[in-house]
N, C-alpha and C. Protein backbone atom coordinates (compact mmCIF):
# COMPACT_ATOMS: atom_id res chain seq x y z
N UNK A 1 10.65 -53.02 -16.39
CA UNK A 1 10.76 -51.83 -15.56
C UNK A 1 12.08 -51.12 -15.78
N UNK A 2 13.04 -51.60 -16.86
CA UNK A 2 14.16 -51.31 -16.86
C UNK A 2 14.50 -49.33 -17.57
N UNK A 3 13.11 -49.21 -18.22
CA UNK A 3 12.64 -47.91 -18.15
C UNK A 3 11.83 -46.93 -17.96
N UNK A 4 11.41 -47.63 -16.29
CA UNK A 4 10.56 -46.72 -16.04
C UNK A 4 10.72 -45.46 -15.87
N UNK A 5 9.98 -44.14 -15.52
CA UNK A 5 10.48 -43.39 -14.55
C UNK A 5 10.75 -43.85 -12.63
N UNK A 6 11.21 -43.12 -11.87
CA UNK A 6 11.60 -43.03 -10.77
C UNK A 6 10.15 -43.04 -9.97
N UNK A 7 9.13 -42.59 -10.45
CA UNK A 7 7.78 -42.37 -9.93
C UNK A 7 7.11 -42.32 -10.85
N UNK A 8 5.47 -43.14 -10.51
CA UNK A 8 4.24 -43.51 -11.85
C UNK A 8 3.30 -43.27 -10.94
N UNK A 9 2.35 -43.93 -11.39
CA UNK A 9 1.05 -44.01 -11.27
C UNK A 9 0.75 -45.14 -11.72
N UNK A 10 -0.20 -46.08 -10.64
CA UNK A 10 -1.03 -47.82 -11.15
C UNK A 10 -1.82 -47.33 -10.89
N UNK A 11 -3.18 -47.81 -11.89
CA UNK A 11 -5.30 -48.01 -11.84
C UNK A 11 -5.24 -49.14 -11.23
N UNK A 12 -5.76 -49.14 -10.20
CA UNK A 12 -5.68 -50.72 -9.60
C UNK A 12 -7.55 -50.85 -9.82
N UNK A 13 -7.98 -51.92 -10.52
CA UNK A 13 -9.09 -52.43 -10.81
C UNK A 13 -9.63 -53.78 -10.68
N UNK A 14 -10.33 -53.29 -9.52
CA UNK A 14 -10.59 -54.99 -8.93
C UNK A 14 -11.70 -55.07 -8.95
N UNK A 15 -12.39 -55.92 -9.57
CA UNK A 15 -13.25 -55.98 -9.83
C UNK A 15 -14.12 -57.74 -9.38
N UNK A 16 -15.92 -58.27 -9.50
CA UNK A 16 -16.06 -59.08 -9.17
C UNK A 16 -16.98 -59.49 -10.74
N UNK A 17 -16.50 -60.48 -11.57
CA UNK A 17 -17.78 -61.05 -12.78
C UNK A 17 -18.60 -61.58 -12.46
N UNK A 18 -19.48 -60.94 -13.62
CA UNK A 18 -20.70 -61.76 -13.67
C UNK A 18 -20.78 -63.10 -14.37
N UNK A 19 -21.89 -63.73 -14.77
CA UNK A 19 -22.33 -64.83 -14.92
C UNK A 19 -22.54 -64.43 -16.76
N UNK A 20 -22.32 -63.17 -16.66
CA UNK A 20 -22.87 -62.84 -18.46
C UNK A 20 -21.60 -62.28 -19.30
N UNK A 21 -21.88 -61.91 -20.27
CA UNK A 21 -20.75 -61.65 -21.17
C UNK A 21 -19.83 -62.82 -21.86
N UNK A 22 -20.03 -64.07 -20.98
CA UNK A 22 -19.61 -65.29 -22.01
C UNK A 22 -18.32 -65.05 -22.41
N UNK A 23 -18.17 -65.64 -23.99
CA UNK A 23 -17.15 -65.61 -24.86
C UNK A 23 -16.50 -63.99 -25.47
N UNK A 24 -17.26 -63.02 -25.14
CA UNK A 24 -17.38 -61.92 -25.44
C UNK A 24 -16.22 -60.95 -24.80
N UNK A 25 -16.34 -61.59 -22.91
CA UNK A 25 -15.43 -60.72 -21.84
C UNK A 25 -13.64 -61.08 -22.25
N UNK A 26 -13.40 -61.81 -22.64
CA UNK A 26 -12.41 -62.31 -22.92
C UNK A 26 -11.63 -61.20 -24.16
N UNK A 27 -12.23 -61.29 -25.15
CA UNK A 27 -12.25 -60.77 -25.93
C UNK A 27 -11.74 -59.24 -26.01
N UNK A 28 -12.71 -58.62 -25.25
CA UNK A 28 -12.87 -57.19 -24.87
C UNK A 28 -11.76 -56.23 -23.94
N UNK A 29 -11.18 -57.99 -23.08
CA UNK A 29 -10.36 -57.24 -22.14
C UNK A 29 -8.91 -57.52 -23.13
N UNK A 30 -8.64 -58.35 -24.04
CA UNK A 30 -7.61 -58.14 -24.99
C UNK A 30 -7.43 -57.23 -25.44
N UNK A 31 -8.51 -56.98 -26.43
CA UNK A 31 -8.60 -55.44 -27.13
C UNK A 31 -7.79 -54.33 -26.22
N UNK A 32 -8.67 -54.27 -24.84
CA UNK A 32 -8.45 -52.74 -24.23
C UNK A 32 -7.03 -53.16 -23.56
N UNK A 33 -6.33 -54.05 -23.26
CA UNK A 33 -4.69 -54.16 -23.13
C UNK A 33 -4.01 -53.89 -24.35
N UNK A 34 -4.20 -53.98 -25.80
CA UNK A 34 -4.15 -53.89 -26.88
C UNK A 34 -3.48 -52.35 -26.76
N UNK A 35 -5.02 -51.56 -26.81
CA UNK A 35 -5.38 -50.52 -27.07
C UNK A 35 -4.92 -49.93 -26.06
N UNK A 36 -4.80 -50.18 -24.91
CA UNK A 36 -3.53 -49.47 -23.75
C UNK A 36 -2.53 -49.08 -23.94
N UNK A 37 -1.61 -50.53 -24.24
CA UNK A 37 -0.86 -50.27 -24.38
C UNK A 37 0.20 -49.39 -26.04
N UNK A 38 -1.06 -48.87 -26.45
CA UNK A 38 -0.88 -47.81 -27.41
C UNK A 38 -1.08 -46.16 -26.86
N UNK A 39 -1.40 -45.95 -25.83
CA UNK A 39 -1.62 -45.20 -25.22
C UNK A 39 -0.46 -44.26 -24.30
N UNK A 40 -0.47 -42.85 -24.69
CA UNK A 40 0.94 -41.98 -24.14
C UNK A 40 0.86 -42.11 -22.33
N UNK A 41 2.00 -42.70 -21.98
CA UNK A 41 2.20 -43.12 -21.01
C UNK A 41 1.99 -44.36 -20.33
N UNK A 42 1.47 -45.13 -21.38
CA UNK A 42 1.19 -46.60 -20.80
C UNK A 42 2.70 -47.11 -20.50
N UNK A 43 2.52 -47.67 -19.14
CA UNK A 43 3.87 -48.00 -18.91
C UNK A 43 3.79 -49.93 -18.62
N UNK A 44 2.50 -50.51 -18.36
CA UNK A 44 2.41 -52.13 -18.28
C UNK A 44 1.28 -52.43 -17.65
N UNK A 45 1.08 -53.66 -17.45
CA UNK A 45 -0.28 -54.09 -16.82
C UNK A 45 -0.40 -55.80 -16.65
N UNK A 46 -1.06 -55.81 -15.58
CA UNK A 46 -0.54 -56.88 -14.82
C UNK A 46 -1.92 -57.41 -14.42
N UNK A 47 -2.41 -58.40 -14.47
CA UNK A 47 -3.99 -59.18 -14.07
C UNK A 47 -3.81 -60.50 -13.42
N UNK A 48 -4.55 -60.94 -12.55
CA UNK A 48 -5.10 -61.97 -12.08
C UNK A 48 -6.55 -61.88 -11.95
N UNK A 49 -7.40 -63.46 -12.14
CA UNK A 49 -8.46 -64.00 -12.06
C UNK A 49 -8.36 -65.22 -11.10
N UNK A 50 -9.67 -64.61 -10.24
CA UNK A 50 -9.39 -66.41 -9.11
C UNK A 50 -10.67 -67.03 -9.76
N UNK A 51 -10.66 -68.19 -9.65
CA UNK A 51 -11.65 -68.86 -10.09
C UNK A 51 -13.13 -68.67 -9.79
N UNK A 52 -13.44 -67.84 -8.52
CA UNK A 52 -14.79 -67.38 -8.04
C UNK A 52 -14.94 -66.41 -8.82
N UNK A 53 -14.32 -65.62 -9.94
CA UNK A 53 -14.48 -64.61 -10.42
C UNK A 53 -13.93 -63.52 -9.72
N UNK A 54 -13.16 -62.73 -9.18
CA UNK A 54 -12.43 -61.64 -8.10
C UNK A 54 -11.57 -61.37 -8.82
N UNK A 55 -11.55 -60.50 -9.93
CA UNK A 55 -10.29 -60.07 -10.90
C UNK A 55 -9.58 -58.60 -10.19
N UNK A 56 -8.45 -58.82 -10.43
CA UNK A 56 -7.35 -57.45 -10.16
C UNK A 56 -6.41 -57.08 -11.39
N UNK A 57 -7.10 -55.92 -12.02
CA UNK A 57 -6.22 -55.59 -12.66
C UNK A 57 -5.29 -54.55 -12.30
N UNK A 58 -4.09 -54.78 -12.84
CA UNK A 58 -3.21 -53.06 -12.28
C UNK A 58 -2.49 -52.83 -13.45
N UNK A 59 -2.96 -51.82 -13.90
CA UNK A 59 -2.19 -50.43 -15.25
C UNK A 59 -1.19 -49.54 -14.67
N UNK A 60 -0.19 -49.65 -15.59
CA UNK A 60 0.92 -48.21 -15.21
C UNK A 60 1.24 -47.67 -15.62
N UNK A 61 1.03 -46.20 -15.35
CA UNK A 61 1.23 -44.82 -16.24
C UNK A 61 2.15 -43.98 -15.57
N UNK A 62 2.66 -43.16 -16.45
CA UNK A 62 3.77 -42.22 -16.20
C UNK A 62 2.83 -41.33 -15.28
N UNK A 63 1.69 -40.69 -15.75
CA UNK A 63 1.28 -39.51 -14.94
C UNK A 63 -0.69 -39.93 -14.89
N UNK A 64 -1.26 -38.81 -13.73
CA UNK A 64 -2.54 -39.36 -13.95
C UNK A 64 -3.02 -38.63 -14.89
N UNK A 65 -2.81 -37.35 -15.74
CA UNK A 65 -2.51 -36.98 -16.94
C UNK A 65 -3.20 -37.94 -17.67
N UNK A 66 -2.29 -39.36 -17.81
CA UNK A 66 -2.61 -40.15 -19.15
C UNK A 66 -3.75 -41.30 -18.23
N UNK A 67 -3.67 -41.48 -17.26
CA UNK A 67 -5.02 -41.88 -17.09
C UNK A 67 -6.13 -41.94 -17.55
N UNK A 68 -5.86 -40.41 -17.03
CA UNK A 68 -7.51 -40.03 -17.50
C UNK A 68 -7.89 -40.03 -18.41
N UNK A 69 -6.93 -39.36 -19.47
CA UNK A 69 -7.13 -39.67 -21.11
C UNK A 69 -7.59 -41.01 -21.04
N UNK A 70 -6.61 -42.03 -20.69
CA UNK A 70 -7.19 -43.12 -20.98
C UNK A 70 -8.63 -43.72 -20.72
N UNK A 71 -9.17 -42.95 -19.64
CA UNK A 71 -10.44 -43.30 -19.33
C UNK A 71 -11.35 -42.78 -20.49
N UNK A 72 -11.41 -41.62 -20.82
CA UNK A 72 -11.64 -40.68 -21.73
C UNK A 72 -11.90 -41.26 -23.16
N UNK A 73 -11.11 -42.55 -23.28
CA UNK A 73 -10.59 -43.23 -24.60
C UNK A 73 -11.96 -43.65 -25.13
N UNK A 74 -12.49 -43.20 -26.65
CA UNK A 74 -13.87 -43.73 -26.64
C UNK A 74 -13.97 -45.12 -26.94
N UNK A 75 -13.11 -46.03 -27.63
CA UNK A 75 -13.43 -47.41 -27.40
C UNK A 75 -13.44 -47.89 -25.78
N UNK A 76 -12.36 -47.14 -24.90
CA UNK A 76 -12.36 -47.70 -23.98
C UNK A 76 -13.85 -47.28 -23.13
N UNK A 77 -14.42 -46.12 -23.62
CA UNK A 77 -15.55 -45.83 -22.77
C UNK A 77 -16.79 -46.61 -22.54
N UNK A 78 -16.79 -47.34 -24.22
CA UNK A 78 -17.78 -48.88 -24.74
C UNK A 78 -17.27 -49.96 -24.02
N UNK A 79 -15.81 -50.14 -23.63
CA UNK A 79 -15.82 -50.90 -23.22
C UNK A 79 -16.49 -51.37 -21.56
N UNK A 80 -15.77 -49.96 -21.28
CA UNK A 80 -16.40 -49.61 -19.65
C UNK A 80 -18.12 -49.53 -19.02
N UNK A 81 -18.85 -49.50 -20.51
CA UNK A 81 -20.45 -49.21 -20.11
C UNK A 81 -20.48 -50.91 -20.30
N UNK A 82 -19.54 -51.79 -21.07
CA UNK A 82 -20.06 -53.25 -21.29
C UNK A 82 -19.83 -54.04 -19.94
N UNK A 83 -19.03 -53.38 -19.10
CA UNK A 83 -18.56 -53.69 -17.82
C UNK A 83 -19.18 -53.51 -16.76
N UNK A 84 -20.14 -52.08 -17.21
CA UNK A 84 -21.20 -51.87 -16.33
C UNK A 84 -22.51 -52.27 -16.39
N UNK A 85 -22.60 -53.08 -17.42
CA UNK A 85 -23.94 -53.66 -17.82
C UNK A 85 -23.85 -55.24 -17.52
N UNK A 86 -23.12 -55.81 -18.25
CA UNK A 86 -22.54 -57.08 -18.13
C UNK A 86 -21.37 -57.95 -17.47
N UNK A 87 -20.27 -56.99 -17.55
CA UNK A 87 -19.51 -57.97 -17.20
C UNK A 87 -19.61 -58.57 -15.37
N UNK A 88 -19.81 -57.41 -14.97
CA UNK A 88 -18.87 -57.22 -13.66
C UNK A 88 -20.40 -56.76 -12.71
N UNK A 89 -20.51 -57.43 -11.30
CA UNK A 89 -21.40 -57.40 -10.36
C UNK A 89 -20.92 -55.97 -9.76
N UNK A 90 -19.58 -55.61 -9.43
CA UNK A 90 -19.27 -54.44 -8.72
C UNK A 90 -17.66 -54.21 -9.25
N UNK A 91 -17.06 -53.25 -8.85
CA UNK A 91 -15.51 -53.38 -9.08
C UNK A 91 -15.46 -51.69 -8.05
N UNK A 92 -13.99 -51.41 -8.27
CA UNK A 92 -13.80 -50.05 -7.55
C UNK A 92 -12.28 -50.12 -9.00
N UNK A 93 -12.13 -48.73 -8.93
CA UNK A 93 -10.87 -48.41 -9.32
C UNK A 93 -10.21 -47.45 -8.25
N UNK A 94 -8.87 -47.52 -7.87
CA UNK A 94 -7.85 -46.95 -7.26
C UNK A 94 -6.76 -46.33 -8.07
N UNK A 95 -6.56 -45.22 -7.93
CA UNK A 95 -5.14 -44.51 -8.10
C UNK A 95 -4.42 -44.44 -7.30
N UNK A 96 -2.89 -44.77 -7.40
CA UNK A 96 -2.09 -44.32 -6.33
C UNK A 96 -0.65 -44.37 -7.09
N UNK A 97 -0.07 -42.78 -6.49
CA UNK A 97 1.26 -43.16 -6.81
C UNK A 97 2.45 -43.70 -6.38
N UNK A 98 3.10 -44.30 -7.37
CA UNK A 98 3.98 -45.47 -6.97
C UNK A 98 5.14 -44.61 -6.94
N UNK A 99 6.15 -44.65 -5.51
CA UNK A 99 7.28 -43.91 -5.31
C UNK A 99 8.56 -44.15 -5.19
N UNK A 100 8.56 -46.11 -4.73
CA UNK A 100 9.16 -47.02 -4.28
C UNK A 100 8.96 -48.28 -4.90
N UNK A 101 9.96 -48.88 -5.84
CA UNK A 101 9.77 -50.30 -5.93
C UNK A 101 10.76 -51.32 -5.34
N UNK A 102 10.77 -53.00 -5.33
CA UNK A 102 11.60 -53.48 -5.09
C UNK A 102 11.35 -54.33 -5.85
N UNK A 103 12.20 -55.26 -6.02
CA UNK A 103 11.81 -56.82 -6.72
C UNK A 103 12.29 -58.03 -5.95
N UNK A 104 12.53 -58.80 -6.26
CA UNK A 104 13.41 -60.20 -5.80
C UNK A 104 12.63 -61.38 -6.97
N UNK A 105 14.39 -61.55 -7.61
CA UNK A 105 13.55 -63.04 -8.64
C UNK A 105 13.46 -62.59 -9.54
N UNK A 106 13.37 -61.27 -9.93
CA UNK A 106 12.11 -60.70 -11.06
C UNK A 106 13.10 -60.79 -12.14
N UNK A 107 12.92 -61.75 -13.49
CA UNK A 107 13.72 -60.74 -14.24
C UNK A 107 13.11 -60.22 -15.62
N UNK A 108 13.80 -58.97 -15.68
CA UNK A 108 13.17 -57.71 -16.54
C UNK A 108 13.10 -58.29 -18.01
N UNK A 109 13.79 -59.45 -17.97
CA UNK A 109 13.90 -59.63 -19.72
C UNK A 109 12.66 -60.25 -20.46
């Protein structure tokens, strides 16, 4: 975070898996962190998985500008119909901008 801007934007994507996609989901969600973080304004991204399946992902971008592009992204768009077919029972995505951070512990290196 040591260069962020002062104010961003996180996709918060929480999502619930399915029982399908196998060896495949793994895979796919590498790629599109990959391929993110090649992306103008990708600023980081951060995931947890609980063992019932209840994933949270959170992306951070300079503006929602590059969001959307990013949604826009056509591998990422394959990826997103494989998510809607297979991976995932339901999910929501959230935008919100981030105005305020703090840390404790954290270190940047």
């Amino acid at each position: 975070m040591k260069d962020w801007p002062d104010s961003y934007y996180a996709a918060i994507f929480t999502n619930q898996r399915s029982e399908e996609g196998g060896d495949l989901y793994p895979l796919m969600s590498e790629q599109m962190v990959e391929l993110a973080q090649k992306q103008k304004g990708f600023l980081g991204v951060e995931s947890v998985r609980g063992d019932d399946g209840l994933g949270i992902t959170v992306s951070y971008w300079e503006s929602r500008d590059d969001i959307e592009s990013w949604g826009r992204n056509a591998d990422h768009m394959v990826a997103k119909n494989h998510g809607r077919q297979e991976f995932y029972l339901w999910y929501h995505l959230r935008i919100s901008k981030v105005e305020m951070t703090r840390s404790f512990g954290f270190d940047e290196n």
